[in-house]
Protein backbone atom coordinates (compact mmCIF):
# COMPACT_ATOMS: atom_id res chain seq x y z
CA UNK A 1 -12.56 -72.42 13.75
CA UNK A 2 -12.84 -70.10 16.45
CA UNK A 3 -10.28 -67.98 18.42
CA UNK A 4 -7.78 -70.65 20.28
CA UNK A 5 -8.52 -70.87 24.43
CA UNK A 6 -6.15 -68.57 25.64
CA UNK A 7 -6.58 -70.17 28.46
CA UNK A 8 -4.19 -72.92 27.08
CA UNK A 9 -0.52 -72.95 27.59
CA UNK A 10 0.54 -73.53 23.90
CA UNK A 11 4.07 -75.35 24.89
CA UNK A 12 6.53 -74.74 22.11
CA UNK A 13 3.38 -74.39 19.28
CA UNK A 14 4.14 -70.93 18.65
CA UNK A 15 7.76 -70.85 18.02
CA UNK A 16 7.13 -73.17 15.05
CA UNK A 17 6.52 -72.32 11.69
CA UNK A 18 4.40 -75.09 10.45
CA UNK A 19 2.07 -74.44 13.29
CA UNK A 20 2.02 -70.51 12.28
CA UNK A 21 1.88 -71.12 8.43
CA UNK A 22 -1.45 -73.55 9.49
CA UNK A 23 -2.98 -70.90 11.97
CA UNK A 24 -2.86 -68.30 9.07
CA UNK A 25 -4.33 -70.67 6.24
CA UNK A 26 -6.93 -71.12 8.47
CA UNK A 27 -7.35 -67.76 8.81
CA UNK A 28 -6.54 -67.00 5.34
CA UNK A 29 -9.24 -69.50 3.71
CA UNK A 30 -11.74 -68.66 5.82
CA UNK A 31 -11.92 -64.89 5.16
CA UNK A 32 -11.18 -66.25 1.36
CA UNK A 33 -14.66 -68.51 2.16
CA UNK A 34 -16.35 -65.41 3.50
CA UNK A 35 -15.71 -63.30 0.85
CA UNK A 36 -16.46 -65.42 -2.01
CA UNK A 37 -19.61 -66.18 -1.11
CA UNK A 38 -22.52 -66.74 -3.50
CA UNK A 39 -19.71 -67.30 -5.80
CA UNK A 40 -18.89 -70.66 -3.78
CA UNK A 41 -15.27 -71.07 -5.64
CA UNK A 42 -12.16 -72.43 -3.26
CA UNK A 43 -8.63 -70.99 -3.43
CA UNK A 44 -7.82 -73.96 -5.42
CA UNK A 45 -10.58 -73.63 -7.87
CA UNK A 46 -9.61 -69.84 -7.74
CA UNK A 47 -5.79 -70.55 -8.30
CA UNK A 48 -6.59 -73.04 -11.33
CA UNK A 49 -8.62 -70.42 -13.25
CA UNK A 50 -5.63 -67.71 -12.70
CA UNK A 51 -2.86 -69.99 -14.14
CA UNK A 52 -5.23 -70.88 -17.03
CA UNK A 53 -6.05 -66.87 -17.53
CA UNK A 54 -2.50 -66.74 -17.68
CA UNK A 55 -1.31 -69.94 -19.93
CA UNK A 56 -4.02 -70.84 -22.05
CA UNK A 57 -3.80 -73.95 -23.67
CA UNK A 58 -2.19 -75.55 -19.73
CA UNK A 59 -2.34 -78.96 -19.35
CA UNK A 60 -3.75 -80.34 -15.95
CA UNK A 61 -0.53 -81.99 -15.25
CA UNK A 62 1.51 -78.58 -15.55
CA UNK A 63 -1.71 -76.82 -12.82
CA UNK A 64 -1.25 -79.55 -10.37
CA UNK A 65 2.89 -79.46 -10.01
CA UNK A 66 2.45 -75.34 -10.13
CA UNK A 67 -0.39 -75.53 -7.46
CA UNK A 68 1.46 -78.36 -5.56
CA UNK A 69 -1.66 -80.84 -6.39
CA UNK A 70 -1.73 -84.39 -6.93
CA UNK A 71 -2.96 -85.13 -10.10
CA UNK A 72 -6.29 -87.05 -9.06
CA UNK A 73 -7.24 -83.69 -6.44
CA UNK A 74 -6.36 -81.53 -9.83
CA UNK A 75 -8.87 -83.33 -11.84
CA UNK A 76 -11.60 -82.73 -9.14
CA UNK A 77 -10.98 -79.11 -9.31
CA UNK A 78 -11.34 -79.16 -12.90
CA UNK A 79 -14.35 -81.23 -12.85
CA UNK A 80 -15.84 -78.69 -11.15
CA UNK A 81 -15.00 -75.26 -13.04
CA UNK A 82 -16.18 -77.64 -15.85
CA UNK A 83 -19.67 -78.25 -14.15
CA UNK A 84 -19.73 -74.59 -13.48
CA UNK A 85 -19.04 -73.57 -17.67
CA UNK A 86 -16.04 -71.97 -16.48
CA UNK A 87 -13.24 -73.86 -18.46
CA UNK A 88 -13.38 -76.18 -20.93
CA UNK A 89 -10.64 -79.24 -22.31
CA UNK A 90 -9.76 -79.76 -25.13
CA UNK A 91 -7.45 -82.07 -26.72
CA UNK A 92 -3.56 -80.69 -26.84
CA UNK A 93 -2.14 -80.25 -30.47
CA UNK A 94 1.08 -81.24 -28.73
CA UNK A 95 0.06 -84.71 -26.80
CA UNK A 96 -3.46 -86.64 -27.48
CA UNK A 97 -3.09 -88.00 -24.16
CA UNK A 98 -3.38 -84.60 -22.17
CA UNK A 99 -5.90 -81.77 -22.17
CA UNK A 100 -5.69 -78.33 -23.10
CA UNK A 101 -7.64 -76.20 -20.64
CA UNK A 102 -8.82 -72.28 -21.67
CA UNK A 103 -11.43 -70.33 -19.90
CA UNK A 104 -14.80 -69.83 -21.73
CA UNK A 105 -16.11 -66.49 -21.52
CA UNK A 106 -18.06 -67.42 -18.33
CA UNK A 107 -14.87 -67.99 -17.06
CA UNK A 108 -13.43 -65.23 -18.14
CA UNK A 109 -16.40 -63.01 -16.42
CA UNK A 110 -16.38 -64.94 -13.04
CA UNK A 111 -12.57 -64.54 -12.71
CA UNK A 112 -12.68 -60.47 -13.20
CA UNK A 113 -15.52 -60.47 -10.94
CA UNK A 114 -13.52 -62.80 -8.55
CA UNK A 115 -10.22 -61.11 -9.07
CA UNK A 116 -12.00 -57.45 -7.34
CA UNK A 117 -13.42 -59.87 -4.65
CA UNK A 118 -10.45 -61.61 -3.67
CA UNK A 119 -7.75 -58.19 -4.14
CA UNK A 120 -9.84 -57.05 -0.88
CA UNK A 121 -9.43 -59.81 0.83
CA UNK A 122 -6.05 -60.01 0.30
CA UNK A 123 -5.75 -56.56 1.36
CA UNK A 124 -8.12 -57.07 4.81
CA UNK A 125 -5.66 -60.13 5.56
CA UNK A 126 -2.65 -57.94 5.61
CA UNK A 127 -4.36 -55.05 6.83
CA UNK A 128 -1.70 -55.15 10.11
CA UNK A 129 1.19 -55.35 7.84
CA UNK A 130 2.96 -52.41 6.11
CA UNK A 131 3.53 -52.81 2.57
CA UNK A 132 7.06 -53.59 3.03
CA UNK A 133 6.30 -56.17 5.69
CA UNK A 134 3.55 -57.99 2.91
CA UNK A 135 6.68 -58.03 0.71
CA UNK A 136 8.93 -59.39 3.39
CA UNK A 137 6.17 -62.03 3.85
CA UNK A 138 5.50 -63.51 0.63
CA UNK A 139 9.65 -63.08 0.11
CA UNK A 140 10.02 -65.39 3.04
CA UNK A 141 7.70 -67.76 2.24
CA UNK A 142 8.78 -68.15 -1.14
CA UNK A 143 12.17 -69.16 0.29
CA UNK A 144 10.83 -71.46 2.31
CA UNK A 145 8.74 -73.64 -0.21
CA UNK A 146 10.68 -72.72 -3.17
CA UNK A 147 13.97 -74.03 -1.18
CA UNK A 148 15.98 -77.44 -3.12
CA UNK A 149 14.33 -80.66 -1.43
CA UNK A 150 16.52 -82.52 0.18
CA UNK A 151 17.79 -84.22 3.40
């Protein structure tokens, strides 16, 4: 959306982290948005084809815990970088019941292309942080989400 009315006293908003983590997604996917453009791909879609780049053969089940999906959202995703002849499922040599996803070489081309789009955008959304402070970020954040569930 656009800039927030500064006009607005923000009450205790900005101490909080879930409130700052949501102001910079916003932020974040919408430059992502911007920047992919005519190649209409979401961060999802976008984070599905890097894991399968990475682990070909990954079953849907293993993308959705890694991407924090439910399954049913996963299969949507996949649906659609199906439609698009970007991956394709086969059936896993080590369980009939689940599918094997690899890239085609669509798939492969569109995520190269994609990977030179999105490295800029990555850089213009932490153009006001030093390299040390990116680190620090993604460090943090890591801690946060990767922290044991619990009470």
């Amino acid at each position: 959306g656009s800039p927030p009315d500064n006009s607005i006293d923000m009450g205790l908003l900005p101490q909080l982290i879930g409130f700052n983590l949501r102001c910079a997604q916003v932020a974040v996917f919408q430059h992502f948005s911007k920047s992919a453009g005519t190649a209409e791909i979401s961060p999802p879609q976008y984070g599905a084809l890097i894991l399968i780049e990475a682990n070909p053969g990954i079953s849907q089940s293993a993308i959705a815990s890694a991407l924090r999906f439910d399954r049913s959202t996963l299969v949507q995703i996949i649906d659609r970088l199906e439609e698009r002849g970007f991956v394709v499922r086969e059936v896993s040599a080590h369980d009939r019941r689940s599918h094997a996803l690899k890239l085609t070489p669509e798939g492969q081309t569109a995520l190269a292309d994609l990977k030179q789009v999105i490295g800029a955008h990555e850089d213009h959304m932490t153009r006001v942080l030093s390299p040390e402070e990116k680190q620090q970020l993604l460090t943090l954040l890591a801690r946060i989400h990767q922290a044991p569930k619990g009470d």
